[in-house]
Structures are given as C-alpha cells and as structure tokens.
C-alpha atoms as a PDB file:
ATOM      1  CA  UNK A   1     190.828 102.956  34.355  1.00  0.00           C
ATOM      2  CA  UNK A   2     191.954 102.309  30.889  1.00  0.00           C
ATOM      3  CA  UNK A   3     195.837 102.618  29.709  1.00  0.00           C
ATOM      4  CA  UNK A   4     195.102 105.566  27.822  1.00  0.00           C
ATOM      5  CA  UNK A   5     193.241 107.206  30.624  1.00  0.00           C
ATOM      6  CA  UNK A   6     196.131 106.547  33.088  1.00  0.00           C
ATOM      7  CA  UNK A   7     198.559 108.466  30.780  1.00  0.00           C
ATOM      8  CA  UNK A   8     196.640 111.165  30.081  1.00  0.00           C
ATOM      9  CA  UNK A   9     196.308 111.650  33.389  1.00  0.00           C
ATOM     10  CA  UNK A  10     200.005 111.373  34.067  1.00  0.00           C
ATOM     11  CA  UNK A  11     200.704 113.273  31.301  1.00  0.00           C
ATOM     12  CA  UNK A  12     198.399 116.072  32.898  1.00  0.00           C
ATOM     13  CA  UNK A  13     200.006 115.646  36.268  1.00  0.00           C
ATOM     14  CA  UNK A  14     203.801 115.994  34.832  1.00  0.00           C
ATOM     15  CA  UNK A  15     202.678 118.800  32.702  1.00  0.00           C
ATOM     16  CA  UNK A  16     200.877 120.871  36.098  1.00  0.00           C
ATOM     17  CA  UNK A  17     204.121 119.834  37.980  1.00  0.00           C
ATOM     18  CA  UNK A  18     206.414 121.115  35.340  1.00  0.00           C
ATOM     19  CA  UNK A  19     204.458 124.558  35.256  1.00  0.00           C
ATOM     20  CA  UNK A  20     205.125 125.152  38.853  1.00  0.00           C
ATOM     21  CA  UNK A  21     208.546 124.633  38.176  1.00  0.00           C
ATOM     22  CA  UNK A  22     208.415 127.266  35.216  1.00  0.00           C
ATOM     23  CA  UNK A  23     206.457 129.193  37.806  1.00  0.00           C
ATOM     24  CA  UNK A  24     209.172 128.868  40.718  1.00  0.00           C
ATOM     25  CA  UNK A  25     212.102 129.368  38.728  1.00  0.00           C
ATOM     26  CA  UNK A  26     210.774 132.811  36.486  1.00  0.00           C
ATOM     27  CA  UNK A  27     210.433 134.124  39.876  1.00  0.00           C
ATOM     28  CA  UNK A  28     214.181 133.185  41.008  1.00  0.00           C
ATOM     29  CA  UNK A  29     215.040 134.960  37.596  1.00  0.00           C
ATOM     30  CA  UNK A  30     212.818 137.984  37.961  1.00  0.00           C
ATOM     31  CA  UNK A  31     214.306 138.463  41.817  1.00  0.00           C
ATOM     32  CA  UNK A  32     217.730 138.010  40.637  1.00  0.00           C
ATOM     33  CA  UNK A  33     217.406 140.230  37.612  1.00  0.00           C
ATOM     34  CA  UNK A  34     215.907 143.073  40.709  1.00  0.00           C
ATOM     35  CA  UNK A  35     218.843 142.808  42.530  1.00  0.00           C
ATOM     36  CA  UNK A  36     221.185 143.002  39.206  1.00  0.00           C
ATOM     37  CA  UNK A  37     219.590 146.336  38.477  1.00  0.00           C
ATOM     38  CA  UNK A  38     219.386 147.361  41.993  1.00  0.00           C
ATOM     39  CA  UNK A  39     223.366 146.685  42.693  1.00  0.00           C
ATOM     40  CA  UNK A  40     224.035 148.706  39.201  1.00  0.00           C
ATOM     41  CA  UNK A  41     222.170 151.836  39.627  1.00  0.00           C
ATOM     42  CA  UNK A  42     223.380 151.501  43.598  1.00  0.00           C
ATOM     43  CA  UNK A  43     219.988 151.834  44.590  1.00  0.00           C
ATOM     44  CA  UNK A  44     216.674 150.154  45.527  1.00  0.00           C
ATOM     45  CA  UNK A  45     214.284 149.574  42.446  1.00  0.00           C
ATOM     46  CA  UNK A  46     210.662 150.142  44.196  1.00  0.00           C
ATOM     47  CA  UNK A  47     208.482 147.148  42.717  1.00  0.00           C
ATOM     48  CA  UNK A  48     204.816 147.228  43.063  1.00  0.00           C
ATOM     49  CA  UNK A  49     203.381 143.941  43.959  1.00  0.00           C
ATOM     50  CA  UNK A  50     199.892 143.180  42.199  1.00  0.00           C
ATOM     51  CA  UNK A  51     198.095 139.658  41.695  1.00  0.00           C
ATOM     52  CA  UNK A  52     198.715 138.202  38.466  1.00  0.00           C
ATOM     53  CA  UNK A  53     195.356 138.519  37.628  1.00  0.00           C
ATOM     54  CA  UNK A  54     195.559 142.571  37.576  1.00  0.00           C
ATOM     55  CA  UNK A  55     199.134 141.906  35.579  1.00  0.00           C
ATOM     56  CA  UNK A  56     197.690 139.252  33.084  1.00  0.00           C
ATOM     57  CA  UNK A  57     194.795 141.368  31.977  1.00  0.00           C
ATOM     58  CA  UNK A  58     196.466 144.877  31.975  1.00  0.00           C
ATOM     59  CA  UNK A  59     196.109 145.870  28.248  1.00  0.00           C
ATOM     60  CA  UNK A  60     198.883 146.440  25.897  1.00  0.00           C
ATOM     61  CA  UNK A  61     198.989 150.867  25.546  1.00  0.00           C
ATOM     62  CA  UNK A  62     200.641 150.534  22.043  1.00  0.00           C
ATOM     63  CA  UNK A  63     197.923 148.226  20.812  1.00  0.00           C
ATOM     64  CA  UNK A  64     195.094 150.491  22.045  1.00  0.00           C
ATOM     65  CA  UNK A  65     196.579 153.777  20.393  1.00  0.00           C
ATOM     66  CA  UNK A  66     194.458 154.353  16.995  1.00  0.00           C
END
C-alpha cells in the first residue's frame, strides 16, 4: 500500500468517524431541543418516529406547489 493510498484511506476513516459524531450529537440536540419545548408548553410533544430514509426523501410541499 502506497503513502497516498494509506491517507486516503485514513482520511476516509476520520471523515466516517467524524459523521457518526455529527450523527450522535444532532440527536443529543434534537432530544434536548424536545424536552425544551415540552417543559415550555408544560406538556408532552408527540413525535412520530420514521426511518431516515422515509424523512430524507419526503418532498419539500412549497417546492411542489405550481
């Protein structure tokens, strides 16, 4: 394995490391945002749990109106 290879590969591994980071802490922050809603209205906030894959390809309504 070449130099170069090695630090693309590294490069690849920090950069898929680092997005499960990004990925653990949004969810820390969306939970914690919940909560801050929930404790000013003084009560639950029901949340609807899809996969992301449902989420990431729901389609924008604004962009579809003519």
């Amino acid at each position: 394995m070449s130099a170069t290879s090695s630090t693309c590969a590294s490069a690849a591994r920090v950069a898929a490391l680092q997005a499960e980071v990004n990925e653990v802490q949004a969810t820390r922050d969306y939970f914690v945002a919940l909560a801050q809603l929930e404790r000013a209205l003084g009560r639950p906030v029901p949340v609807v749990q899809r996969p992301i894959e449902q989420v990431a390809v729901a389609p924008n309504k604004k962009e579809a109106q003519p």
